[in-house]
N, C-alpha and C. Protein backbone atom coordinates (compact mmCIF):
# COMPACT_ATOMS: atom_id res chain seq x y z
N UNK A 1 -6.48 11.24 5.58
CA UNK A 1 -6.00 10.56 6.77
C UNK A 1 -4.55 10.18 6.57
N UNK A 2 -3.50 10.67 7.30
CA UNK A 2 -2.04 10.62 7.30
C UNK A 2 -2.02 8.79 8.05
N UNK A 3 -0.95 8.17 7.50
CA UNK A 3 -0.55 6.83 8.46
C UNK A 3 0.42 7.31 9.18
N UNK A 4 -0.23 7.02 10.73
CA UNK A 4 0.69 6.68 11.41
C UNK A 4 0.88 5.56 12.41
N UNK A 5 1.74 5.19 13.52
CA UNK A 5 2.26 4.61 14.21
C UNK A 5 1.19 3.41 13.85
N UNK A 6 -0.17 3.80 14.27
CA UNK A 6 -0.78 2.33 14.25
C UNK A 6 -1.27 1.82 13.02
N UNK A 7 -1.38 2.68 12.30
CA UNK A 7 -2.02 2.11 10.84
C UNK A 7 -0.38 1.48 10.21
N UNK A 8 0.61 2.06 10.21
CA UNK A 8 2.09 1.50 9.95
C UNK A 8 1.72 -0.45 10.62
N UNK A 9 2.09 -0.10 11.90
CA UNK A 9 1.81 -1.45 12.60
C UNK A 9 1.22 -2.46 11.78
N UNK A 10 -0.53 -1.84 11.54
CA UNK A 10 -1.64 -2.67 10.96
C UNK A 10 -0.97 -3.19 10.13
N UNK A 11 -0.49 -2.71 9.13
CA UNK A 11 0.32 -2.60 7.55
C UNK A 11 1.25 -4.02 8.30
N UNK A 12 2.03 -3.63 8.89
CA UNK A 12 3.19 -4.89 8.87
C UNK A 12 3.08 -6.08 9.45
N UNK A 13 1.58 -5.67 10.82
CA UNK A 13 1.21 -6.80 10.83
C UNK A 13 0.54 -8.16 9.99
N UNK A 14 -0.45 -7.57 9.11
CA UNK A 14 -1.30 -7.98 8.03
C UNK A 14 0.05 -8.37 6.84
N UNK A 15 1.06 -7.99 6.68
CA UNK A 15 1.87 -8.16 5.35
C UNK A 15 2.22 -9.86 6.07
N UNK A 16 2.57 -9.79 7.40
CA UNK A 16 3.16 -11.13 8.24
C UNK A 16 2.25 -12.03 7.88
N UNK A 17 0.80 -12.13 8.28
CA UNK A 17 -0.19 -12.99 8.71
C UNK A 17 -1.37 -13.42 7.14
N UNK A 18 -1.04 -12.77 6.46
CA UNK A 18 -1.67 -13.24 4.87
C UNK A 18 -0.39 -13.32 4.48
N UNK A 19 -1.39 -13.99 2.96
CA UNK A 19 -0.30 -14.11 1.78
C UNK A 19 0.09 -13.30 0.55
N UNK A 20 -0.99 -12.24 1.28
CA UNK A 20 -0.47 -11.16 0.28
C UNK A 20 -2.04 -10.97 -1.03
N UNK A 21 -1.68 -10.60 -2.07
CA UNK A 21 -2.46 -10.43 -2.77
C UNK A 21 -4.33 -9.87 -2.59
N UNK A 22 -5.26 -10.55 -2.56
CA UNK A 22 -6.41 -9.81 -2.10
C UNK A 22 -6.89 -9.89 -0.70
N UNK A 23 -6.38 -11.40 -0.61
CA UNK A 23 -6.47 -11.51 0.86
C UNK A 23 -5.80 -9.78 1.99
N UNK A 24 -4.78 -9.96 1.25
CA UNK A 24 -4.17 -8.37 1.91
C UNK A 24 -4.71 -7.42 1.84
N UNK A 25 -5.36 -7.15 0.39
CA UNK A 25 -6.28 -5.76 0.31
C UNK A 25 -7.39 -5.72 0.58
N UNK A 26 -7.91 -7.03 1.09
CA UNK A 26 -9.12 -7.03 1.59
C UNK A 26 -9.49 -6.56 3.53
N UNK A 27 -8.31 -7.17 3.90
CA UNK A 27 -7.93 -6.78 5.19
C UNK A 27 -7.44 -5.31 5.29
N UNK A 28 -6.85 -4.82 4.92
CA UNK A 28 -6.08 -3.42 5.01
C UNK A 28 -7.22 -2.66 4.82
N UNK A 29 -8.30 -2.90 3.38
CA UNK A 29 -9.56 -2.20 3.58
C UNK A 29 -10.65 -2.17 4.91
N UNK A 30 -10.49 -3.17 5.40
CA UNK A 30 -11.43 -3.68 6.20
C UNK A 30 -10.71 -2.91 7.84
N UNK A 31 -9.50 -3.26 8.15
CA UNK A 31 -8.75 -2.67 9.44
C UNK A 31 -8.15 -0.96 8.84
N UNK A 32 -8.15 -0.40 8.10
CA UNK A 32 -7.76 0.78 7.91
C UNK A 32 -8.87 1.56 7.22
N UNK A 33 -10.05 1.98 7.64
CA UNK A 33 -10.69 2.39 7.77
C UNK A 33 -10.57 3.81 7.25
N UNK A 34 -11.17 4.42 5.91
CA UNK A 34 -10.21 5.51 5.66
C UNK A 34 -9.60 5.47 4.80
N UNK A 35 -8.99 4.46 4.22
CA UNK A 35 -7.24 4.73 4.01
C UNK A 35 -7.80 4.26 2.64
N UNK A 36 -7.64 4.60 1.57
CA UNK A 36 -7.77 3.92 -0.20
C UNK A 36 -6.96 2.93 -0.40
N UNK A 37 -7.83 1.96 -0.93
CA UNK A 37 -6.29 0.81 -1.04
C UNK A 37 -6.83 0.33 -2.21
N UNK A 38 -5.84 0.20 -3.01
CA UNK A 38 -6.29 -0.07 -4.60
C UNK A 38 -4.64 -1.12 -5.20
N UNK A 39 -4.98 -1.89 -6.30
CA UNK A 39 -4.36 -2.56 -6.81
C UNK A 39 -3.90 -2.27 -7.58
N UNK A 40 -2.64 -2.98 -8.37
CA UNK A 40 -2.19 -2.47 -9.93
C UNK A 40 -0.60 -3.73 -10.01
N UNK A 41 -0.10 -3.67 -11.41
CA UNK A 41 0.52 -4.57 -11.60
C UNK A 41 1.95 -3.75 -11.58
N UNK A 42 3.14 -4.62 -10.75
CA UNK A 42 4.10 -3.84 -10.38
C UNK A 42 4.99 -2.56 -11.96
N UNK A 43 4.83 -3.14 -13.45
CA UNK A 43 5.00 -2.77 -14.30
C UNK A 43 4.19 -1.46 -14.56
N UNK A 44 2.84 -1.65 -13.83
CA UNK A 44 2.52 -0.14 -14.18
C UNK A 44 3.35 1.26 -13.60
N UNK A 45 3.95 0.82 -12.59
CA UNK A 45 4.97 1.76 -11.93
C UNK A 45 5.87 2.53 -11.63
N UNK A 46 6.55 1.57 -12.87
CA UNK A 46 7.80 2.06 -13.06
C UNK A 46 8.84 1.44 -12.10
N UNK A 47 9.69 1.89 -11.57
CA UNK A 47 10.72 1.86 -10.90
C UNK A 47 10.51 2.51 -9.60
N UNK A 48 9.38 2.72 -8.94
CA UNK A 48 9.63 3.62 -7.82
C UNK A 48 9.36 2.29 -6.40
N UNK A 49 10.32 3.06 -5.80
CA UNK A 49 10.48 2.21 -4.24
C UNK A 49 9.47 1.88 -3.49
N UNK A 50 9.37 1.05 -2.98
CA UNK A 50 7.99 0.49 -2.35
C UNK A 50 8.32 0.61 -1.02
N UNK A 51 7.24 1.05 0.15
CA UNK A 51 7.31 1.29 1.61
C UNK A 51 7.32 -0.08 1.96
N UNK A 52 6.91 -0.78 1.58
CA UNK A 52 6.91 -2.17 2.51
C UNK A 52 6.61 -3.16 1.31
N UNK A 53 7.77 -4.31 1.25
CA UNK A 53 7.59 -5.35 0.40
C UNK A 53 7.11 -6.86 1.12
N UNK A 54 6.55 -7.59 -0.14
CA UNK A 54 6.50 -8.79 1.00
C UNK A 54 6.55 -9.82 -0.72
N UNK A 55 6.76 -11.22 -0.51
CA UNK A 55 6.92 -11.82 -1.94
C UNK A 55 5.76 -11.67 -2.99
N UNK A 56 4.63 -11.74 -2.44
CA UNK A 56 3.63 -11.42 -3.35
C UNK A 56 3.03 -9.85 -3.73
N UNK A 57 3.66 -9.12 -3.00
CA UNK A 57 2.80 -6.78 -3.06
C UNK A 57 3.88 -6.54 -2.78
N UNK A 58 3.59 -5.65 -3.23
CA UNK A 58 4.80 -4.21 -2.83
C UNK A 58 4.19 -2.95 -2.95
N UNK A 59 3.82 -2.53 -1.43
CA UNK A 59 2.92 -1.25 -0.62
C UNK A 59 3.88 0.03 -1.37
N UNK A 60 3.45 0.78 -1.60
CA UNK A 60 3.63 1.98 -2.10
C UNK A 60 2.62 2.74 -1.46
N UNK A 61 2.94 4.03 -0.70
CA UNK A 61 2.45 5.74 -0.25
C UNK A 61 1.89 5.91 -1.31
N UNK A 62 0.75 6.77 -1.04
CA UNK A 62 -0.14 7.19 -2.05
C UNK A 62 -0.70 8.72 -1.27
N UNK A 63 -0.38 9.71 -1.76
CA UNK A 63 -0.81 10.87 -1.64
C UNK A 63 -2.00 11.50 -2.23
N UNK A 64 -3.01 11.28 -1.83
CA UNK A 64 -4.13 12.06 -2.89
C UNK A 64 -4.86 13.02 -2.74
N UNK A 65 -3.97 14.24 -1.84
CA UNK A 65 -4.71 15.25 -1.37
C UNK A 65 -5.09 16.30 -2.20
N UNK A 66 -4.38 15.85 -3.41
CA UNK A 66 -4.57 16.85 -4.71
C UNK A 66 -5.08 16.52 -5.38
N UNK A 67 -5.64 17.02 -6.55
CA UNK A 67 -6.19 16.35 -7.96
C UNK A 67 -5.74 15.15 -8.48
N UNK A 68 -4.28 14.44 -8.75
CA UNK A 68 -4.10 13.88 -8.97
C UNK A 68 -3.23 13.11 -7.88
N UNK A 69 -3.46 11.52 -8.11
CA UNK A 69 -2.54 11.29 -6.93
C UNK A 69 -0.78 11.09 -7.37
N UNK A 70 -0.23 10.71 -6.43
CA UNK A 70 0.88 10.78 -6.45
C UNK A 70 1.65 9.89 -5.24
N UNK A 71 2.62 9.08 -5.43
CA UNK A 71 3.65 7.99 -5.10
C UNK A 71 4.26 9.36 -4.42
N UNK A 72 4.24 8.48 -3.07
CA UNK A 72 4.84 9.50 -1.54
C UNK A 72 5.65 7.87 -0.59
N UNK A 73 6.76 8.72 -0.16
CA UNK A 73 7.42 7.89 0.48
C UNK A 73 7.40 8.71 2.30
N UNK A 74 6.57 9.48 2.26
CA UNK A 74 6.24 10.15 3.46
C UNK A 74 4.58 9.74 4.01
N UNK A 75 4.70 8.84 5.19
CA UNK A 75 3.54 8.03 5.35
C UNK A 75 2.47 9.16 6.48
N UNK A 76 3.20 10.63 7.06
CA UNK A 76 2.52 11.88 7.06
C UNK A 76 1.65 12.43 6.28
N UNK A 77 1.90 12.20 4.86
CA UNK A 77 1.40 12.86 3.54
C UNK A 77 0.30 11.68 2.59
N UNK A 78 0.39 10.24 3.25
CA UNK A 78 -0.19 9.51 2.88
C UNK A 78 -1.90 9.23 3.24
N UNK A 79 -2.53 9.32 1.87
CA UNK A 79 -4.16 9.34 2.22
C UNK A 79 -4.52 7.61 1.91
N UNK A 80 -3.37 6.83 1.11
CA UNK A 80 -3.81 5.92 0.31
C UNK A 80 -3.03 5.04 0.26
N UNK A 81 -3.22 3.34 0.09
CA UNK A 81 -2.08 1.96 -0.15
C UNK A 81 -2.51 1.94 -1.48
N UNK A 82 -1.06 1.93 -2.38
CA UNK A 82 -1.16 1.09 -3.67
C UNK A 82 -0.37 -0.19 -3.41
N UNK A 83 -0.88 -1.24 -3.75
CA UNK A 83 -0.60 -2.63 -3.73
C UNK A 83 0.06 -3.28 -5.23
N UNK A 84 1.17 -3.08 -5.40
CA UNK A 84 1.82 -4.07 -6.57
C UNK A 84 1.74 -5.05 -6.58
N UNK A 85 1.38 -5.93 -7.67
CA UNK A 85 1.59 -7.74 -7.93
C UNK A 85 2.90 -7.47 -8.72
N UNK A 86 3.78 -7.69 -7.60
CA UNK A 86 5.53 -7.69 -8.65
C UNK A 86 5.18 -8.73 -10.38
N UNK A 87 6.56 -8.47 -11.03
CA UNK A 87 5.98 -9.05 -12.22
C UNK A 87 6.40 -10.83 -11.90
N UNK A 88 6.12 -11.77 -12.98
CA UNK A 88 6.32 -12.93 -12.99
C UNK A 88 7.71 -12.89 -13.51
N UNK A 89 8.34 -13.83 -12.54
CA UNK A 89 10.06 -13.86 -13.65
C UNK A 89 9.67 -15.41 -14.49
């Protein structure tokens, strides 16, 4: 399932109206129907750009139409939300 226009929306609405963390991935699972949404700590990542930040996640594209998945900044090509817990400063 590619995101578009309204699952985008869902996404920015839900980043506004929680506080982020499970509360967020619990909703995004629940209104995006479809869509994989899985957690991880922003360090597992590396350095790659996040589609949508908010103080507590940072949404990252997730492509998993292949064997392995893969960090997509094309929300056409996106099957999946990875959710970062940025690190603690």
């Amino acid at each position: 399932m590619a995101l578009g226009n309204r699952e985008i929306s869902i996404i920015e609405d839900l980043l506004e109206a929680t506080e982020g963390g499970q509360e967020l991935a619990n909703r995004l699972r629940q209104d995006l129907q479809g869509v994989m949404v899985t957690t991880c700590d922003e360090q597992d990542i590396d350095n790659a750009t996040p589609f949508r930040s908010h103080p507590s996640v940072r949404i990252h594209l997730v492509d998993g139409s292949n064997h392995c998945w893969n960090l997509t900044s094309d929300p056409s090509a996106a099957t999946g939300l990875l959710l970062a817990r940025p690190r603690k400063r």
